[in-house]
N, C-alpha and C. Protein backbone atom coordinates (compact mmCIF):
# COMPACT_ATOMS: atom_id res chain seq x y z
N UNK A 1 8.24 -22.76 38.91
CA UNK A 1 8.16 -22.86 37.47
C UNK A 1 6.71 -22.65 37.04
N UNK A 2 6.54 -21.59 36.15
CA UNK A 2 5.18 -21.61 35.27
C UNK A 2 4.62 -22.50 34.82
N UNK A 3 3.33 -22.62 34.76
CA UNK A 3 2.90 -23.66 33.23
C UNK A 3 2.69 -23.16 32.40
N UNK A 4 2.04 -23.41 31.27
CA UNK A 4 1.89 -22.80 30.01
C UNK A 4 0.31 -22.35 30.07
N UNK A 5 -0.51 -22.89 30.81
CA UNK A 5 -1.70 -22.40 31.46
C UNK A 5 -1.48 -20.81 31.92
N UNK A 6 -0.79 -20.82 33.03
CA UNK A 6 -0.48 -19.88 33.86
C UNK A 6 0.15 -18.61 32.64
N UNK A 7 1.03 -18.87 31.60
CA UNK A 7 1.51 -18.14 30.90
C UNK A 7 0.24 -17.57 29.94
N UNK A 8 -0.47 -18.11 29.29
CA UNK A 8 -1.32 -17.82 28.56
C UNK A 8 -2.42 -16.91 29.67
N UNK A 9 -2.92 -17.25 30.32
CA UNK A 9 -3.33 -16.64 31.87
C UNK A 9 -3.11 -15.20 31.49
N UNK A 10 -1.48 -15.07 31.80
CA UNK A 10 -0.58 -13.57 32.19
C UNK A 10 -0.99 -13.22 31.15
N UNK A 11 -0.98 -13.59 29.78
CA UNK A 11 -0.98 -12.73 28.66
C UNK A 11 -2.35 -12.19 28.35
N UNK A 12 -3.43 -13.33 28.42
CA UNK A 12 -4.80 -12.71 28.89
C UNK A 12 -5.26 -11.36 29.45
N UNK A 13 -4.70 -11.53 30.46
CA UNK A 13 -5.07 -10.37 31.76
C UNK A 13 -4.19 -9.53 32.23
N UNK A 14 -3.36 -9.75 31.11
CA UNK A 14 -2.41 -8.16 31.06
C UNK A 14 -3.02 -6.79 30.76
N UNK A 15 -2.77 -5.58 31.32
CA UNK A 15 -3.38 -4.62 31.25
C UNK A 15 -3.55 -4.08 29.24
N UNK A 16 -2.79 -4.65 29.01
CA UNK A 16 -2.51 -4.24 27.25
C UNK A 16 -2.42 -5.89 26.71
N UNK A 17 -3.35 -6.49 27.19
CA UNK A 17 -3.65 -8.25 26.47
C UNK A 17 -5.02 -7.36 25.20
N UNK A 18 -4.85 -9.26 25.05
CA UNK A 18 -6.34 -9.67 23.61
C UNK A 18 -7.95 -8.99 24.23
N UNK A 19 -8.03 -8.72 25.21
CA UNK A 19 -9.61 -8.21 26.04
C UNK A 19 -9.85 -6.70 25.96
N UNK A 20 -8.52 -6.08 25.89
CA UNK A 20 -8.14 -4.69 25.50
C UNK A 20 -8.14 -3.72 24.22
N UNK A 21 -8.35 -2.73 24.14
CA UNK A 21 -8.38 -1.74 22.80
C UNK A 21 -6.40 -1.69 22.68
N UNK A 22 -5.74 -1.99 23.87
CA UNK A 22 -4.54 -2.18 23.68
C UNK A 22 -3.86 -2.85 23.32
N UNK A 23 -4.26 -3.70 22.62
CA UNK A 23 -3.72 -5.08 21.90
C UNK A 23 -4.27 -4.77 20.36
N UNK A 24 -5.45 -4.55 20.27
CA UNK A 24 -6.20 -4.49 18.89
C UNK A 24 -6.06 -3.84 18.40
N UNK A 25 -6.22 -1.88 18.31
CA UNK A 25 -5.42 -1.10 17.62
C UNK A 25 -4.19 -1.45 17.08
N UNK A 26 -2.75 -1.20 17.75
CA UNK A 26 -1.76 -1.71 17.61
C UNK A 26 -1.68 -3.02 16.38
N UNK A 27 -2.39 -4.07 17.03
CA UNK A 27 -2.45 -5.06 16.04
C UNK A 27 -2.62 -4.96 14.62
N UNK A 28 -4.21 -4.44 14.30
CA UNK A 28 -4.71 -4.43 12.71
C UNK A 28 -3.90 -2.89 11.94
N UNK A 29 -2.95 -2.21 12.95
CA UNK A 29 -1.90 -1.07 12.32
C UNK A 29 -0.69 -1.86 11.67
N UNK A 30 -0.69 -2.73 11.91
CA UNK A 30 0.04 -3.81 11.18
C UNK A 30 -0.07 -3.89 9.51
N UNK A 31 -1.22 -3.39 9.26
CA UNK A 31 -1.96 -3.47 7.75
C UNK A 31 -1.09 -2.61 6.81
N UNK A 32 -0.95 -1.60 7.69
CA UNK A 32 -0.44 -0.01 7.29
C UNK A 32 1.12 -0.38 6.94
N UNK A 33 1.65 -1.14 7.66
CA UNK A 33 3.41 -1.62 7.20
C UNK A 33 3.43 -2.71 6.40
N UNK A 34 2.26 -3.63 6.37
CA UNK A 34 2.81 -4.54 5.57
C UNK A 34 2.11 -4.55 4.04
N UNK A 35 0.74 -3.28 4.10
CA UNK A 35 0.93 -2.17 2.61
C UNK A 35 2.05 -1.74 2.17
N UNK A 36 3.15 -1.49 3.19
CA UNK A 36 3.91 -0.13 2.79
C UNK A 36 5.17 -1.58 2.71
N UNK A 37 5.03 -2.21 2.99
CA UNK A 37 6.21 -3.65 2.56
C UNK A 37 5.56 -4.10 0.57
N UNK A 38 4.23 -4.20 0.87
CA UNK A 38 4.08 -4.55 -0.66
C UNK A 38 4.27 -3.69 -1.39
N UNK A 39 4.71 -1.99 -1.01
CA UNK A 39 4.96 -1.32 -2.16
C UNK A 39 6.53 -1.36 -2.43
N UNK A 40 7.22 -2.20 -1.84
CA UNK A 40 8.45 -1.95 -2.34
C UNK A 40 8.68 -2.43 -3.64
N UNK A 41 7.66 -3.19 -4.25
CA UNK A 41 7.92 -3.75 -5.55
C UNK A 41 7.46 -2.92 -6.26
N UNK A 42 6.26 -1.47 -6.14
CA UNK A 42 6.17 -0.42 -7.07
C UNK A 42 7.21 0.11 -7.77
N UNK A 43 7.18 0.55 -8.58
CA UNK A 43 8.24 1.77 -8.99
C UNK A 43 8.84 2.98 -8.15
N UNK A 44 9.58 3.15 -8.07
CA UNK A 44 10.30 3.98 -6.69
C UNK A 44 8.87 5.97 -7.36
N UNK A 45 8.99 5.95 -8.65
CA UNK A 45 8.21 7.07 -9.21
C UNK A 45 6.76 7.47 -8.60
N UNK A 46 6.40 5.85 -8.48
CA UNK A 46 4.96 6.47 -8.08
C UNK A 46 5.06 6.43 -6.73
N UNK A 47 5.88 6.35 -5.57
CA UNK A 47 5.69 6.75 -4.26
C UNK A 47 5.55 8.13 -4.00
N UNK A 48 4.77 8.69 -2.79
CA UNK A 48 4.21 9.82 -2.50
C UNK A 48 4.88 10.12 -1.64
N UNK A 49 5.96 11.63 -1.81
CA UNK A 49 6.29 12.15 -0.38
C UNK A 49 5.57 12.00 0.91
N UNK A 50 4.45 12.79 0.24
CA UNK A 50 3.74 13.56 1.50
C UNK A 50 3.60 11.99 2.65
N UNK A 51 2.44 11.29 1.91
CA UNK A 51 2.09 9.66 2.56
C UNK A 51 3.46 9.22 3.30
N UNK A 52 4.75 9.19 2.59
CA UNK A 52 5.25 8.21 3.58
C UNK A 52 5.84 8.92 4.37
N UNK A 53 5.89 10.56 4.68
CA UNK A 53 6.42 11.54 5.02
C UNK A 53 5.29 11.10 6.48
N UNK A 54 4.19 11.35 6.38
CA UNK A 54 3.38 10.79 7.47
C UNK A 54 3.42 9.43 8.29
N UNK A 55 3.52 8.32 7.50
CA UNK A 55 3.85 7.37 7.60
C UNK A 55 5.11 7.01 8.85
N UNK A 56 6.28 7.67 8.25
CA UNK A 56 7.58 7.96 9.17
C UNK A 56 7.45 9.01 10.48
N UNK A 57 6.73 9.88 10.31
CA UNK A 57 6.26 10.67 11.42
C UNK A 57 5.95 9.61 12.58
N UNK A 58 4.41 9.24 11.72
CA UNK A 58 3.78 8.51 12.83
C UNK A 58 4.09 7.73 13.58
N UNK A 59 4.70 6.56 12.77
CA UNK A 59 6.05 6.05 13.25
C UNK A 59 6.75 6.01 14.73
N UNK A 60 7.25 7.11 14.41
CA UNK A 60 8.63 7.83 15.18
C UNK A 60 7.91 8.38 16.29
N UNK A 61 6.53 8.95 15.79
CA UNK A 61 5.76 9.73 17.10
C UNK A 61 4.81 8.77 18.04
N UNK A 62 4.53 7.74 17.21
CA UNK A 62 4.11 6.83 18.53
C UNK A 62 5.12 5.67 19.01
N UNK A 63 6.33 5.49 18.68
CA UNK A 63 6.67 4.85 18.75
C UNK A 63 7.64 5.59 20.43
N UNK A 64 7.92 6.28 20.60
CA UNK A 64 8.13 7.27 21.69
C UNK A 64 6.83 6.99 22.71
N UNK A 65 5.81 7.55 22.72
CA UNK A 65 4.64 7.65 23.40
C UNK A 65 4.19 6.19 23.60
N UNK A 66 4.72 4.99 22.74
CA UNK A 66 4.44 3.52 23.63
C UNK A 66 5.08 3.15 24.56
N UNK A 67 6.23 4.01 24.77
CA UNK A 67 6.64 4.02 26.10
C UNK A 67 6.22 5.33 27.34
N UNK A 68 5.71 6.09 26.86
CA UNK A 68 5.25 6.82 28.02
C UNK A 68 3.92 6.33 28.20
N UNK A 69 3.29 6.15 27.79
CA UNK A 69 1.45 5.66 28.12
C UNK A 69 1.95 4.01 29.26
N UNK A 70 0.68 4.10 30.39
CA UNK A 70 0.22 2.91 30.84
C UNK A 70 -1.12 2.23 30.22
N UNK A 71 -0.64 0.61 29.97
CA UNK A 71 0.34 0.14 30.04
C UNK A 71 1.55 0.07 29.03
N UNK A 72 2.80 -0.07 29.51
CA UNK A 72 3.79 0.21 27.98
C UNK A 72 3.19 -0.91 27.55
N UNK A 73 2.94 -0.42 25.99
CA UNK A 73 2.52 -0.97 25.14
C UNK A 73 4.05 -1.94 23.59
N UNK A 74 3.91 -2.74 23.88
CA UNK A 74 5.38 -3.33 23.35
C UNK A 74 5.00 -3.53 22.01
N UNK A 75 3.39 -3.91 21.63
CA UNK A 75 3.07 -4.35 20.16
C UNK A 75 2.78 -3.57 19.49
N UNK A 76 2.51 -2.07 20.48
CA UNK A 76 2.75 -0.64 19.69
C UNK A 76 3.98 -0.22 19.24
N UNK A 77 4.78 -0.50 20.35
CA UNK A 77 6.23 0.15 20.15
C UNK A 77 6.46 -0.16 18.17
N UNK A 78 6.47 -1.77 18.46
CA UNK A 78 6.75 -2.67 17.74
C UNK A 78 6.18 -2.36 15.86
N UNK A 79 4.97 -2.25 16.09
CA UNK A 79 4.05 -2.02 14.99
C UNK A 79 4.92 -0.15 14.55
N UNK A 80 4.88 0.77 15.12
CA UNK A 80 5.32 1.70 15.15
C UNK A 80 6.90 2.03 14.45
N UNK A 81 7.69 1.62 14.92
CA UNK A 81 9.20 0.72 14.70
C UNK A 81 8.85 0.50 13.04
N UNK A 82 8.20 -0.34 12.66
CA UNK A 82 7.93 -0.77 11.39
C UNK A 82 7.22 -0.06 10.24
N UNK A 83 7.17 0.98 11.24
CA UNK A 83 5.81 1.96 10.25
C UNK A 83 7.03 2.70 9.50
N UNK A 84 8.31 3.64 11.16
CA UNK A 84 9.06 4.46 10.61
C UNK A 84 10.35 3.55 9.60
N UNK A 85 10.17 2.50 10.19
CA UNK A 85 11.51 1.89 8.87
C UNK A 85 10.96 1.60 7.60
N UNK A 86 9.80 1.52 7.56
CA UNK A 86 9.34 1.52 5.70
C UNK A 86 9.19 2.49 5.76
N UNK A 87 8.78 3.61 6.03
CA UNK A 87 8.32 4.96 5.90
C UNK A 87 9.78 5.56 5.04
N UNK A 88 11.00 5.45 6.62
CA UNK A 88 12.65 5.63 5.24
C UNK A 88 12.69 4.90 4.67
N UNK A 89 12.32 3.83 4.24
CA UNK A 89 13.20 2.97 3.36
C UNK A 89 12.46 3.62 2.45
N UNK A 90 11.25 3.74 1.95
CA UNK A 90 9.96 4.18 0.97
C UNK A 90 10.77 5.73 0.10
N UNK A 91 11.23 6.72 1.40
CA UNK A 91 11.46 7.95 1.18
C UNK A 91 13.07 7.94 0.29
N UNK A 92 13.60 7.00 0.95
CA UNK A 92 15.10 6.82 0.27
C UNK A 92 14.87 6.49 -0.66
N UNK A 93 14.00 5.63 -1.44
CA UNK A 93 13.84 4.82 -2.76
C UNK A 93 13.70 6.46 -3.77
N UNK A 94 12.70 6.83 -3.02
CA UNK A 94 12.04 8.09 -4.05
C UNK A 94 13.01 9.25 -4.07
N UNK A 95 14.04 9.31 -3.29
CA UNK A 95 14.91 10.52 -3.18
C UNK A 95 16.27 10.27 -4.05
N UNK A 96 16.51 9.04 -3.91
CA UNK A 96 17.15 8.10 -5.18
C UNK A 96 16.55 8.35 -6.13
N UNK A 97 15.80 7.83 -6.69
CA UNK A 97 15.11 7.92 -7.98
C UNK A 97 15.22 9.55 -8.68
N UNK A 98 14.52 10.18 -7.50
CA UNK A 98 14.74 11.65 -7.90
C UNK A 98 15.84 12.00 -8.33
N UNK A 99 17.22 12.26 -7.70
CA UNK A 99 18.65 11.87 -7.80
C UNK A 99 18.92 11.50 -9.17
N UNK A 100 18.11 10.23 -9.75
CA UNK A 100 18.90 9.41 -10.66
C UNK A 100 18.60 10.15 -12.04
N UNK A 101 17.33 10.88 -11.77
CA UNK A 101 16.32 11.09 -12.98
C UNK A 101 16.38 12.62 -13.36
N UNK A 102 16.95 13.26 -12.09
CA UNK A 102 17.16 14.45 -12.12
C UNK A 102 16.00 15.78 -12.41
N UNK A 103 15.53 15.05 -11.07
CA UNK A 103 14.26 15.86 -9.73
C UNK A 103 13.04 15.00 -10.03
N UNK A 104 11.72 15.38 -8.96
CA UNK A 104 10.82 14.81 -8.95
C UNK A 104 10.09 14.42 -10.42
N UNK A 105 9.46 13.06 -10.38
CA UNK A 105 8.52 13.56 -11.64
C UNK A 105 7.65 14.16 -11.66
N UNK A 106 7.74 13.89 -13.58
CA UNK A 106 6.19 15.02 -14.11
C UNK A 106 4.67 14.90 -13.05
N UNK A 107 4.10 15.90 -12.97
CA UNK A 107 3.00 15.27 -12.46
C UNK A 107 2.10 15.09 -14.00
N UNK A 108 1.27 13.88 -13.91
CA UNK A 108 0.36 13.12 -15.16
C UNK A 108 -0.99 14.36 -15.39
């Protein structure tokens, strides 16, 4: 049986722990989804194709490649995962809207 010493230990000195660029990237990309969580209360109008069009890419494209890189990276996967599900949810709002309003808006 572990202790909780020993567990904190493993997580330490894991090849993708807190001592690593593999923990920290991943981590503060966190910013980027939970921006793209506070815009769900915008207006579906002012969301930007292109942005969440990237957004969902990126997503989807590292979220693949956190499993091919050593070490698999799980808080990438993870962070990644979250990028591409606001990324659609973001794109559906605006493709709706478009839909409702009958096509993109004016540009200002």
């Amino acid at each position: 049986m572990t202790t909780v010493g020993q567990r904190l230990s493993g997580i330490w000195n894991h090849p993708a722990g807190p001592k690593t660029i593999h923990f920290w990237a991943p981590t503060f990309k966190w910013a980027i989804s939970l921006a793209n969580i506070a815009d769900f209360q915008r207006p579906a109008e002012q969301v930007s194709y292109p942005q969440q069009l990237a957004v969902t890419a990126t997503g989807l494209i590292w979220s693949r490649f956190s499993f091919v890189i050593t070490p698999v990276n799980y808080n990438l996967f993870a962070v990644n995962a979250a990028m591409a599900t606001t990324g659609l949810y973001q794109l559906s709002r605006k493709a709706a809207s478009d839909m409702s309003t009958g096509g993109p808006a004016e540009a200002a």
